[in-house]
C-alpha atoms as a PDB file:
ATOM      1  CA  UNK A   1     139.857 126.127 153.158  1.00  0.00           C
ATOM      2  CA  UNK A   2     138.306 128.177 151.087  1.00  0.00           C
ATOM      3  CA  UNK A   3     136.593 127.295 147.499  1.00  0.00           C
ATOM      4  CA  UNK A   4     136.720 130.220 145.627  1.00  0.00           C
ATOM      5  CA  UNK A   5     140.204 131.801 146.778  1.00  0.00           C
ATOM      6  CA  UNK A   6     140.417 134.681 144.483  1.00  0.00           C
ATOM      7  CA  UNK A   7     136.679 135.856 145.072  1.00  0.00           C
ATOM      8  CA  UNK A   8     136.460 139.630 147.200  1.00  0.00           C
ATOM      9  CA  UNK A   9     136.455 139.409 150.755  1.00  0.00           C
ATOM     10  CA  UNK A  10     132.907 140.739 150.578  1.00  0.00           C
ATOM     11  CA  UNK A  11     130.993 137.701 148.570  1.00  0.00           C
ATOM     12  CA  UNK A  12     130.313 136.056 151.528  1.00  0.00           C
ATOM     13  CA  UNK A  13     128.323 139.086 152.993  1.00  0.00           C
ATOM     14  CA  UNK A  14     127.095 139.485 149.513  1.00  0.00           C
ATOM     15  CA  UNK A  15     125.349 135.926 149.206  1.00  0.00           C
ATOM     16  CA  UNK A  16     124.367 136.291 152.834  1.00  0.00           C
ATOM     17  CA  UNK A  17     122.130 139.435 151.995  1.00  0.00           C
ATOM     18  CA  UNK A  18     121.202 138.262 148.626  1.00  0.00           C
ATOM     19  CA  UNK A  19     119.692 135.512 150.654  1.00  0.00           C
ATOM     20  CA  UNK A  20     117.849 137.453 153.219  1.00  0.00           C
ATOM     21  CA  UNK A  21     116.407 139.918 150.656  1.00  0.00           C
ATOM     22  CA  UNK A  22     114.980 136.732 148.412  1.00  0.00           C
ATOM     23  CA  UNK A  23     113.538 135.300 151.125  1.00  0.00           C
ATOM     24  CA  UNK A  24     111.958 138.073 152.900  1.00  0.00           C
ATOM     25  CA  UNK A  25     110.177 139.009 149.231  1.00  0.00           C
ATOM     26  CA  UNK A  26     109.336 135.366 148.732  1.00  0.00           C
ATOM     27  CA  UNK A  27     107.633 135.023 152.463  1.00  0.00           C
ATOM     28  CA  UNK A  28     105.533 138.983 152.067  1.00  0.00           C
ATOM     29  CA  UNK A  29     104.761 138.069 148.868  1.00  0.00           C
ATOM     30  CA  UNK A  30     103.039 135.190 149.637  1.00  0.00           C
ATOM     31  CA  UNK A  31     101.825 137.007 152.967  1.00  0.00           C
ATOM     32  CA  UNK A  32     100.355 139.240 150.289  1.00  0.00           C
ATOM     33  CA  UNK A  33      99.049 136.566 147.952  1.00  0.00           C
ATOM     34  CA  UNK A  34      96.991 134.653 150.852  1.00  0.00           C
ATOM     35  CA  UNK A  35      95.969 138.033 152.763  1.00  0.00           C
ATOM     36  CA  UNK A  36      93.349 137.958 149.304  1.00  0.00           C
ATOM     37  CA  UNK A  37      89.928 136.851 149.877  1.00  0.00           C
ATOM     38  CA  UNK A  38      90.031 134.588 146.524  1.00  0.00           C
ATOM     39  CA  UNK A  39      93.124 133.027 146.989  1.00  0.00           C
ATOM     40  CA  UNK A  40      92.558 132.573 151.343  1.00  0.00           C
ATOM     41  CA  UNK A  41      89.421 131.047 150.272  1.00  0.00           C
ATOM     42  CA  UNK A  42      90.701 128.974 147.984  1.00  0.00           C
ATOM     43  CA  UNK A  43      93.869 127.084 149.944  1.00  0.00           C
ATOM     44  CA  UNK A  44      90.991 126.742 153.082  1.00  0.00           C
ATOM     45  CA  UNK A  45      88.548 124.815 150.713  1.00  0.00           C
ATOM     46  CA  UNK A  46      91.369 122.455 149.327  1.00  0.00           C
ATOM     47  CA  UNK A  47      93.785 122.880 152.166  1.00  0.00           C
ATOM     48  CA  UNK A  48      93.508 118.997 153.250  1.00  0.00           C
ATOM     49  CA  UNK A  49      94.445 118.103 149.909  1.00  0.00           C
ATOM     50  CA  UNK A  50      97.227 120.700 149.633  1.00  0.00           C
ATOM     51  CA  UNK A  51      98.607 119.766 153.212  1.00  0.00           C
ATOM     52  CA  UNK A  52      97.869 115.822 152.237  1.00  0.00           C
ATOM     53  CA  UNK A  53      99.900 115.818 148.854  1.00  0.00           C
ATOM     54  CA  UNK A  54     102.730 117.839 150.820  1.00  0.00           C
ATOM     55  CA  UNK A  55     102.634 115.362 153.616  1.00  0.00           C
ATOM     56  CA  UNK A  56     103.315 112.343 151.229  1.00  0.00           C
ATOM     57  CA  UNK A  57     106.238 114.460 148.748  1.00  0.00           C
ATOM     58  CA  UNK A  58     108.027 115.432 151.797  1.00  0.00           C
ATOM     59  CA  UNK A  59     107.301 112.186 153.882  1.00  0.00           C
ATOM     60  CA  UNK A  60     108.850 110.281 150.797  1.00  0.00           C
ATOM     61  CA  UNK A  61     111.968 112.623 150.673  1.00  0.00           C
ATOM     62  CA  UNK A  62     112.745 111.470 154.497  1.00  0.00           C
ATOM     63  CA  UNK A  63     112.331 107.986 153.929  1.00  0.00           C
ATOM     64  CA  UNK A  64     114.855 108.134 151.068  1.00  0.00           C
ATOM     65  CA  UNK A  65     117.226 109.976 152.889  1.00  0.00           C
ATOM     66  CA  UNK A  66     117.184 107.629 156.019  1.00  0.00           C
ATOM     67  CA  UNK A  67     117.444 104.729 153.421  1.00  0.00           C
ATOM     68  CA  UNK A  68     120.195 106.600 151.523  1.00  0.00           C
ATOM     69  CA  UNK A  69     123.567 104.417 151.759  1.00  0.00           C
ATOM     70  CA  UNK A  70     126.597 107.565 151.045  1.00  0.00           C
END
């Protein structure tokens, strides 16, 4: 079954690369970002905190999807 029947048969490839290529920017590019001395300095001074308030956002987003009812 396919959801977009009159799309080109080369959309999926296209997506699939578009993909790749934004996340391969996105991960050097923060590679980049934390290779800095201000910013590497900055994420190990507060990286408890960081790693703390991630722990609770993503810790709350599994607890409502093992209490989701769908």
């Amino acid at each position: 079954m396919s959801y977009w029947p009159n799309a080109p048969s080369y959309t999926l490839l296209t997506l699939i690369v578009g993909c790749a290529i934004l996340g391969l920017t996105v991960n050097v590019g923060y590679a980049i970002l934390f290779s800095t001395g201000v910013l590497g300095r900055a994420y190990q001074k507060f990286s408890k905190w960081i790693e703390g308030v991630l722990a609770l956002v993503f810790g709350y987003a599994g607890l409502r999807l093992l209490l989701s009812r769908s």
